[in-house]
C-alpha atoms as a PDB file:
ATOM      1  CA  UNK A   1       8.660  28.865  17.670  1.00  0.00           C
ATOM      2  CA  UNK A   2       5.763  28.943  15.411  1.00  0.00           C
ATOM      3  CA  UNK A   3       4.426  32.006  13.161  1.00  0.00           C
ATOM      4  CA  UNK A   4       0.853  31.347  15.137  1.00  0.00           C
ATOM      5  CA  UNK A   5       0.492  31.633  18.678  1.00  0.00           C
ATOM      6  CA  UNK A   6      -1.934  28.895  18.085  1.00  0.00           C
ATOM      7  CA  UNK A   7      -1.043  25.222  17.346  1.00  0.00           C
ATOM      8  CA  UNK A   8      -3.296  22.724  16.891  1.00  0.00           C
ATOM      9  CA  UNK A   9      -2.472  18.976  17.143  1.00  0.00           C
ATOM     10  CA  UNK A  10      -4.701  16.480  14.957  1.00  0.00           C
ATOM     11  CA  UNK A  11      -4.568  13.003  14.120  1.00  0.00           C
ATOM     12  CA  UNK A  12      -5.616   9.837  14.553  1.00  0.00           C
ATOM     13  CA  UNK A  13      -5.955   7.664  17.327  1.00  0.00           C
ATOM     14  CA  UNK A  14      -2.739   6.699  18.540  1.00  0.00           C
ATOM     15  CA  UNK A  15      -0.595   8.826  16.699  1.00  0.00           C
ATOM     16  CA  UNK A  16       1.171  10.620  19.906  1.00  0.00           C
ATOM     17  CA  UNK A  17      -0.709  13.878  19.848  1.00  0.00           C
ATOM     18  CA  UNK A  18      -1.625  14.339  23.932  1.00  0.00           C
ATOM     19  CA  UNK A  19       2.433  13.170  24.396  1.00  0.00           C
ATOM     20  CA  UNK A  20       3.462  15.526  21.533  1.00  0.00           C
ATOM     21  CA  UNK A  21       1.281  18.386  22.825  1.00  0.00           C
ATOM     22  CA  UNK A  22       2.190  18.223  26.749  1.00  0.00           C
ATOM     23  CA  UNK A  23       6.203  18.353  25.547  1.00  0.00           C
ATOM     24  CA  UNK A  24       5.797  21.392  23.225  1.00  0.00           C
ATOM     25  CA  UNK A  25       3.871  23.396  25.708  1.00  0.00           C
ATOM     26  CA  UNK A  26       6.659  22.308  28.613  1.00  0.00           C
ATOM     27  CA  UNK A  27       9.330  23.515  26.033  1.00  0.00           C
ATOM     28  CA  UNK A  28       7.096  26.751  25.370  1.00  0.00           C
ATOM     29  CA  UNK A  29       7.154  27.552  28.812  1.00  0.00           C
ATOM     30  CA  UNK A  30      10.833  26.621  29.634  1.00  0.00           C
ATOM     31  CA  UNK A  31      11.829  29.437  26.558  1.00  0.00           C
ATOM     32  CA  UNK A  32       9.763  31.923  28.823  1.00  0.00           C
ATOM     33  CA  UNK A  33       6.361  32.323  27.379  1.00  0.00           C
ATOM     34  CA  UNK A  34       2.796  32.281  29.028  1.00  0.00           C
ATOM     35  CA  UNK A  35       1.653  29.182  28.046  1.00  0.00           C
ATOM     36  CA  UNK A  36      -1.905  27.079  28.196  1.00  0.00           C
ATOM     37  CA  UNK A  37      -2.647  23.794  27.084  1.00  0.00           C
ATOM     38  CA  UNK A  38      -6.346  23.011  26.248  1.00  0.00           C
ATOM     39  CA  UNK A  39      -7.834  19.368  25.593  1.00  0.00           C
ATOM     40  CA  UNK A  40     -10.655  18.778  23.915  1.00  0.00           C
ATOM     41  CA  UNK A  41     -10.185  14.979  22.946  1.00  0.00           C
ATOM     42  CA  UNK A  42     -14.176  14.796  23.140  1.00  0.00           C
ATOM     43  CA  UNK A  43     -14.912  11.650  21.185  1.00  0.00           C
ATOM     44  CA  UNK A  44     -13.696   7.885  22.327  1.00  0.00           C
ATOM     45  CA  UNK A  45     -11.470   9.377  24.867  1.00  0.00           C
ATOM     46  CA  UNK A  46      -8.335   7.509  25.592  1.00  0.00           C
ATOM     47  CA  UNK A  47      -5.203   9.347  26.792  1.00  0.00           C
ATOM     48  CA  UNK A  48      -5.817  12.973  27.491  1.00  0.00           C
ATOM     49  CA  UNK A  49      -4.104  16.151  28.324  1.00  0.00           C
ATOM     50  CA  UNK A  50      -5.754  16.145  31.144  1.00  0.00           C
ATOM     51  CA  UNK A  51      -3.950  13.291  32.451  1.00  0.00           C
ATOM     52  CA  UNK A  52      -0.868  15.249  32.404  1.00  0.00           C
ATOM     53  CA  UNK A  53      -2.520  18.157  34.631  1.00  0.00           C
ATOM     54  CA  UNK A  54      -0.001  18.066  37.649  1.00  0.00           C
ATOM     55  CA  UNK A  55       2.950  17.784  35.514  1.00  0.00           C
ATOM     56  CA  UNK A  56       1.481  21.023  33.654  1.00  0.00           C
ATOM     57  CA  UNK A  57       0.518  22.781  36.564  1.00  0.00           C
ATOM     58  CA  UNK A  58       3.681  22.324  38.311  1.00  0.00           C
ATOM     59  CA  UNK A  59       5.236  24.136  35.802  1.00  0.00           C
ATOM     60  CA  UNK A  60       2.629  27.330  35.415  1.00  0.00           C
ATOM     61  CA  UNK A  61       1.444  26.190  32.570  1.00  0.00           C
ATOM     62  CA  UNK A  62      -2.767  26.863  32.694  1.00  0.00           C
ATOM     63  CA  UNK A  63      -4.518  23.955  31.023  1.00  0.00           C
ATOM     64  CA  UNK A  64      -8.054  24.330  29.843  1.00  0.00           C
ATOM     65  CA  UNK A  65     -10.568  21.381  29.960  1.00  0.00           C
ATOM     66  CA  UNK A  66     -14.192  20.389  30.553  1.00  0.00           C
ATOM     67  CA  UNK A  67     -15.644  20.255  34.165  1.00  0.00           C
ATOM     68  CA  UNK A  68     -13.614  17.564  35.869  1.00  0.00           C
ATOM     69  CA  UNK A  69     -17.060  15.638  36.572  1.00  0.00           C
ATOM     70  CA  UNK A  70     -17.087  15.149  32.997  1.00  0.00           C
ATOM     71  CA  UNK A  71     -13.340  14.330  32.754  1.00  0.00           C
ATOM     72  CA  UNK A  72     -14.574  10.458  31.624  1.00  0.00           C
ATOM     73  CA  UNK A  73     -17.766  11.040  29.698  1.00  0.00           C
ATOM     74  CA  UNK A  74     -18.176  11.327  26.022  1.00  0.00           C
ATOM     75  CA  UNK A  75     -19.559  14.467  25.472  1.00  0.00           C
ATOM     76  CA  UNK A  76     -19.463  17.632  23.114  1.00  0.00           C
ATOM     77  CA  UNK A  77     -18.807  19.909  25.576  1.00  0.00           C
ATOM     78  CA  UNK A  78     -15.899  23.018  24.758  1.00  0.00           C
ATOM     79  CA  UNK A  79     -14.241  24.362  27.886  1.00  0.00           C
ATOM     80  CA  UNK A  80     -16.347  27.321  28.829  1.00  0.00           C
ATOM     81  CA  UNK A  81     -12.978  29.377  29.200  1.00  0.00           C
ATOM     82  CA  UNK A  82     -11.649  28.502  26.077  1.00  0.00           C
ATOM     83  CA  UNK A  83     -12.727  31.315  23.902  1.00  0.00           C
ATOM     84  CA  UNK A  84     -11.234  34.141  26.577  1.00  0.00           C
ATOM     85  CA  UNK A  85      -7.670  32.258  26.620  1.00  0.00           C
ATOM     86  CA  UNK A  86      -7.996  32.325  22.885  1.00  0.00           C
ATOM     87  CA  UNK A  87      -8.399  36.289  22.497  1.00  0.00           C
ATOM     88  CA  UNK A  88      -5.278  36.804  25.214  1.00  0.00           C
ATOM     89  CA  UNK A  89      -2.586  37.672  22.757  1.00  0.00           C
ATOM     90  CA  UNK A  90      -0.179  37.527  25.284  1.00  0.00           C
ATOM     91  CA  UNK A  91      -0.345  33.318  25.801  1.00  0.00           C
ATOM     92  CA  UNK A  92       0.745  30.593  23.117  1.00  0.00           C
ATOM     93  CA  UNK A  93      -2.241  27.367  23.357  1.00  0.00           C
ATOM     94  CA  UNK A  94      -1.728  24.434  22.337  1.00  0.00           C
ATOM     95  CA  UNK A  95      -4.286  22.606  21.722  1.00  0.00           C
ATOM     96  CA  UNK A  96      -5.017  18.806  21.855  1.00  0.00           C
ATOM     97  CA  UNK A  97      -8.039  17.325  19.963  1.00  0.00           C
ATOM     98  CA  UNK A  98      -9.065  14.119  20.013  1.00  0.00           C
ATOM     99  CA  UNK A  99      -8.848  11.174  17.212  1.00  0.00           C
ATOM    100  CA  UNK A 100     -10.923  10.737  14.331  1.00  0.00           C
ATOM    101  CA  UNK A 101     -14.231  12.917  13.943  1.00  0.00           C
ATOM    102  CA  UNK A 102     -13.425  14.606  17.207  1.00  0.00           C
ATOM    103  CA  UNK A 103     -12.396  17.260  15.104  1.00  0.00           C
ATOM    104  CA  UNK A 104     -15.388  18.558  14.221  1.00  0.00           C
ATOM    105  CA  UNK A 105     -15.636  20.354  17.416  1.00  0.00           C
ATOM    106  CA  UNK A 106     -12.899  22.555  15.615  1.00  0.00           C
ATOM    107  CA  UNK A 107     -15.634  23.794  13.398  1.00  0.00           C
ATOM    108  CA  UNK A 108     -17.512  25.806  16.488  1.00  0.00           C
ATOM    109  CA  UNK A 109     -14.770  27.525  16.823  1.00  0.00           C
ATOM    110  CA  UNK A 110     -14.025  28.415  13.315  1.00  0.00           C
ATOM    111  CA  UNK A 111     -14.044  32.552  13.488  1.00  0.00           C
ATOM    112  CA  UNK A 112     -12.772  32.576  16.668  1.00  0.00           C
ATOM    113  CA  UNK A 113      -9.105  30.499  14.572  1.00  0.00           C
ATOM    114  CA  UNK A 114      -9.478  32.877  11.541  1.00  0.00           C
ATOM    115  CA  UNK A 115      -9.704  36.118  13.972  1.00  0.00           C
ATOM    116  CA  UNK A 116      -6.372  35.346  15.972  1.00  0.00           C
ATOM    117  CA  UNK A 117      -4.287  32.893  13.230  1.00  0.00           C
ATOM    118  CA  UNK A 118      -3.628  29.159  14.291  1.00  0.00           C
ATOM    119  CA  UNK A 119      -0.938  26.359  12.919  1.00  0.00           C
ATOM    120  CA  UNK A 120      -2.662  23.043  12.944  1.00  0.00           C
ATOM    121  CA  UNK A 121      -0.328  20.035  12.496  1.00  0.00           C
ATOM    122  CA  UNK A 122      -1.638  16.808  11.495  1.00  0.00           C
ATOM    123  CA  UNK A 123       0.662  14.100  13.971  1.00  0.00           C
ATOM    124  CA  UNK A 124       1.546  10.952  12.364  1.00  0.00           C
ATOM    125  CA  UNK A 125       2.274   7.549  13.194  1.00  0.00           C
ATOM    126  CA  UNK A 126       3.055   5.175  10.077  1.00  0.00           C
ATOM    127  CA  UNK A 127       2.963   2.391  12.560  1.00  0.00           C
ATOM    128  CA  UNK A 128      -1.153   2.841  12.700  1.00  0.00           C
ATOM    129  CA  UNK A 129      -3.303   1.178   9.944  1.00  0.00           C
ATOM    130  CA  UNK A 130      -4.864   4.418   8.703  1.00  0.00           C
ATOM    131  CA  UNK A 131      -1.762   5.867   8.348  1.00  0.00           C
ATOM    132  CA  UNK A 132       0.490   3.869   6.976  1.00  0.00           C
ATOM    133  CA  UNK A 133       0.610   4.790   3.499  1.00  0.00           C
ATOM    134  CA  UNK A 134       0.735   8.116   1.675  1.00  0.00           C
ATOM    135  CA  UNK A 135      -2.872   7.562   0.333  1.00  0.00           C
ATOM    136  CA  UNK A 136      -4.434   6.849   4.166  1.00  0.00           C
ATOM    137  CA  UNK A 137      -2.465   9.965   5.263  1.00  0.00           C
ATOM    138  CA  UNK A 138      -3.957  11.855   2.594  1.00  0.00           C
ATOM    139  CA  UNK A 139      -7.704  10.502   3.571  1.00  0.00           C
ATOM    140  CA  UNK A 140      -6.916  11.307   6.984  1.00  0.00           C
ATOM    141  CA  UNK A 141      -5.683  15.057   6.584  1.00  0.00           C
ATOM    142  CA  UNK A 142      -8.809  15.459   3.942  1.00  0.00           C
ATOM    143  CA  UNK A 143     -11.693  13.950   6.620  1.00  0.00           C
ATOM    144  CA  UNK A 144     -10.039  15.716   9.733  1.00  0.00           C
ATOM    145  CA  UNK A 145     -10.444  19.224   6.994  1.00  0.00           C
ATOM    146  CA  UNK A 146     -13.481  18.615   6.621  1.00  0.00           C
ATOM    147  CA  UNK A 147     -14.967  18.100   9.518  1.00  0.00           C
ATOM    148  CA  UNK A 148     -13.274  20.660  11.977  1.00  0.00           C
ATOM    149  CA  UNK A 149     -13.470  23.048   8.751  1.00  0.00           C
ATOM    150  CA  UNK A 150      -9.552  24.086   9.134  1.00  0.00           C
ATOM    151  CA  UNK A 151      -6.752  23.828   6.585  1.00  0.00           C
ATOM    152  CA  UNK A 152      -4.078  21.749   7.820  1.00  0.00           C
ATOM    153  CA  UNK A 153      -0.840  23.427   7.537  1.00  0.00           C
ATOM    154  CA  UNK A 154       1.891  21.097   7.784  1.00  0.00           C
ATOM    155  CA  UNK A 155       2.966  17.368   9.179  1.00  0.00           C
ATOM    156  CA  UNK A 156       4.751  16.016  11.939  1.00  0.00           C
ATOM    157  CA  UNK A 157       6.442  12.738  11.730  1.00  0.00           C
ATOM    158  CA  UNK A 158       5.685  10.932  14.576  1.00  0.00           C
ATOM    159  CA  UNK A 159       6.554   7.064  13.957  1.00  0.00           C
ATOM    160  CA  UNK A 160       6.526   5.009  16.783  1.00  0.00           C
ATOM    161  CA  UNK A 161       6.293   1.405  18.674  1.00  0.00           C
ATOM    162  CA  UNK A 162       6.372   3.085  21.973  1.00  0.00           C
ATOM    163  CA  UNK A 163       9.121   2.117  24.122  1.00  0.00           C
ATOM    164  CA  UNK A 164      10.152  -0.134  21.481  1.00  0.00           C
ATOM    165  CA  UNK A 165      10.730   2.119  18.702  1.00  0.00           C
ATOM    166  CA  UNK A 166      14.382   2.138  17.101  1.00  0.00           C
ATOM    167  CA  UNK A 167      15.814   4.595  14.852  1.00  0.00           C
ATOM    168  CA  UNK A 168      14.661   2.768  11.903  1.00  0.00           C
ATOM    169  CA  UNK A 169      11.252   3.171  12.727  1.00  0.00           C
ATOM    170  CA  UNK A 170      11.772   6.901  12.483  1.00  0.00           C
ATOM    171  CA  UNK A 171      13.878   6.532   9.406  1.00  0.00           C
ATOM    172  CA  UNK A 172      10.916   4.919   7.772  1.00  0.00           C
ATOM    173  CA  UNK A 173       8.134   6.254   9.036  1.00  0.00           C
ATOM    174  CA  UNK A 174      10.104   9.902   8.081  1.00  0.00           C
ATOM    175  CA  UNK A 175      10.192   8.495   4.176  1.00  0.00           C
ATOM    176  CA  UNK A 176       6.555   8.341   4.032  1.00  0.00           C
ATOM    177  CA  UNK A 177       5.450  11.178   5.519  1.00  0.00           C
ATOM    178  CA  UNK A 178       8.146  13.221   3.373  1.00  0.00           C
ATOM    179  CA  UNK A 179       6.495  10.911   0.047  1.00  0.00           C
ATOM    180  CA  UNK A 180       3.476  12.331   1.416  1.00  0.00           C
ATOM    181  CA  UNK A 181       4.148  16.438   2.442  1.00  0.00           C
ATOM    182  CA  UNK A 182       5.424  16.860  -1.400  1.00  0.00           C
ATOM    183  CA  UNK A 183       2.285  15.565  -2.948  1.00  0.00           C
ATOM    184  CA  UNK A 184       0.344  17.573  -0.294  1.00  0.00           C
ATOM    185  CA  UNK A 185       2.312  20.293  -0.848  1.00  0.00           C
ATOM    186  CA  UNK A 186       2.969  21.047   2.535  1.00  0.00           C
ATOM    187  CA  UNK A 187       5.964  21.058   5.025  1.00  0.00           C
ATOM    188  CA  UNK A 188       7.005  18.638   7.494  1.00  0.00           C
ATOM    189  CA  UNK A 189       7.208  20.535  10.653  1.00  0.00           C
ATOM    190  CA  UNK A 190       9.240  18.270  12.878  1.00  0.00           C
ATOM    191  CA  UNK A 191      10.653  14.499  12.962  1.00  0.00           C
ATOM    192  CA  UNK A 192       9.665  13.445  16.208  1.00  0.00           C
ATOM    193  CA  UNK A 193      12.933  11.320  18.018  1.00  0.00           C
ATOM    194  CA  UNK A 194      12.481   9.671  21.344  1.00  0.00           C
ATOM    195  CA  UNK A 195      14.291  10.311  24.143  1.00  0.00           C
ATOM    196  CA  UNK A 196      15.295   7.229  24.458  1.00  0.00           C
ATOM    197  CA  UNK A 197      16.657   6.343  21.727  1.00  0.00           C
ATOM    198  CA  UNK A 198      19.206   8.439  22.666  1.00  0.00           C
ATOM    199  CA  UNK A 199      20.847   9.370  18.924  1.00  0.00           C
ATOM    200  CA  UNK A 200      19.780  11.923  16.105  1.00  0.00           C
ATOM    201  CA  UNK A 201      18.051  11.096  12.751  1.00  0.00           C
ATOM    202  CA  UNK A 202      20.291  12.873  10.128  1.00  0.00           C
ATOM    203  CA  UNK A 203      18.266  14.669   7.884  1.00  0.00           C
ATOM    204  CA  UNK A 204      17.205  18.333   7.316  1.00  0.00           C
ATOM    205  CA  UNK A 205      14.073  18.168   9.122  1.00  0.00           C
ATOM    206  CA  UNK A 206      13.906  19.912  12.436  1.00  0.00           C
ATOM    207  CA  UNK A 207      14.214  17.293  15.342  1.00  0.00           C
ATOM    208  CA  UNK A 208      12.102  17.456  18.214  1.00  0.00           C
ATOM    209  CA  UNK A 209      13.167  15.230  20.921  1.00  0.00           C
ATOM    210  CA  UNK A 210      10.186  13.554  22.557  1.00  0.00           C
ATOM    211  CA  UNK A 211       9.993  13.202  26.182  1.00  0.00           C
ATOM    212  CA  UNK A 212       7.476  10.167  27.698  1.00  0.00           C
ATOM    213  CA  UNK A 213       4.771  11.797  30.555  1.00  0.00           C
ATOM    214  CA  UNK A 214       1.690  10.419  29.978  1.00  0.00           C
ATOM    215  CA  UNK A 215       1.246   7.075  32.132  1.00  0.00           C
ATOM    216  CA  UNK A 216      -0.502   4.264  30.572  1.00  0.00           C
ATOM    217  CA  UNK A 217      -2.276   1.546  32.051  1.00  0.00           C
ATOM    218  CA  UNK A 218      -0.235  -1.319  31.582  1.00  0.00           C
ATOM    219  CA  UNK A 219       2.684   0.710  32.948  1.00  0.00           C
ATOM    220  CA  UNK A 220       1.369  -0.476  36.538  1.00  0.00           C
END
């Protein structure tokens, strides 16, 4: 579990955040806690949490999100019952935010993160261009500071080729973002493994074992 009751997920686009966020609040709620979920992938919006609502529902898990007339429009509009699930002590949120500058929607809710404590976790995907090297991780975690006006406070290895990702892919994409959490100075939280690859990375990184709900569209 994590020190915060708040987790934030950032990256960039394509780097498995909605998938990574929907599994950690289903394995939040399946150890027993009251859990929400709350998306606010505002900018260019792609995959959301949103997406995942029935799966989320189904298993009591509240998930906060802009009016569902607004579910496909690009707009900087904050849930308008996000603050009040933030000050409930009692419920772990996870929080999805969208890729790139969609992070500066973060910065509105600045106090309201410093009052109650938060974990943001920068998600990463060495298969992207932007993050493929120690240096573009590095410009990624300083833009995505600087606009949502948050310290990040560790990584998560998230390499991936969707269903076509082998252990090596992990393996490698692990080696970066290791490269990269000792010149940052910062931990790597978990090494993301997919289900289906169906075997363990060994290392001494915590393992969280990724399980695929989001449905893309060339899945039909």
């Amino acid at each position: 579990m994590v020190d915060n009751r708040i987790i934030i997920f950032v990256g960039e686009f394509g780097s498995g955040k909605t998938e990574l966020a929907v599994n950690y609040a289903l394995q939040l709620k399946q150890s027993g806690n009251n859990t929400a979920i709350v998306d606010i992938d505002l900018v260019k919006p792609y995959f959301r949490t949103r997406e995942n609502h029935g799966i989320l529902e189904e298993n009591e898990i509240t998930v906060i999100a802009p009016d569902s007339r607004l579910s496909h429009a690009d707009l900087p509009i904050l849930p308008h019952n996000l603050v009040k699930i933030l000050a409930q002590t009692d419920i772990h949120v996870v929080i999805d935010v969208g890729g790139g500058e969609s992070a500066v929607v973060l910065g509105q809710l600045k106090r309201y993160f410093d009052q109650c404590g938060y974990e943001a976790v920068l998600v990463i995907n060495t298969k992207r261009p932007f993050t493929s090297s120690a240096e573009g991780i590095i410009n990624t975690l300083r833009r995505i500071e600087q606009v949502s006006r948050l310290k990040i406070t560790s990584l998560v290895s998230n390499t991936n080729l969707g269903p076509q990702t082998t252990l090596e892919h992990v393996y490698e994409g692990l080696a970066i973002v290791e490269q990269t959490a000792g010149m940052l100075a910062l931990p790597v939280k978990w090494v993301v493994v997919p289900e289906w690859i169906g075997q363990v990375v060994s290392c001494k990184i915590p393992q969280f074992i990724l399980k695929p709900y989001t449905h893309y569209p060339w899945m039909d």
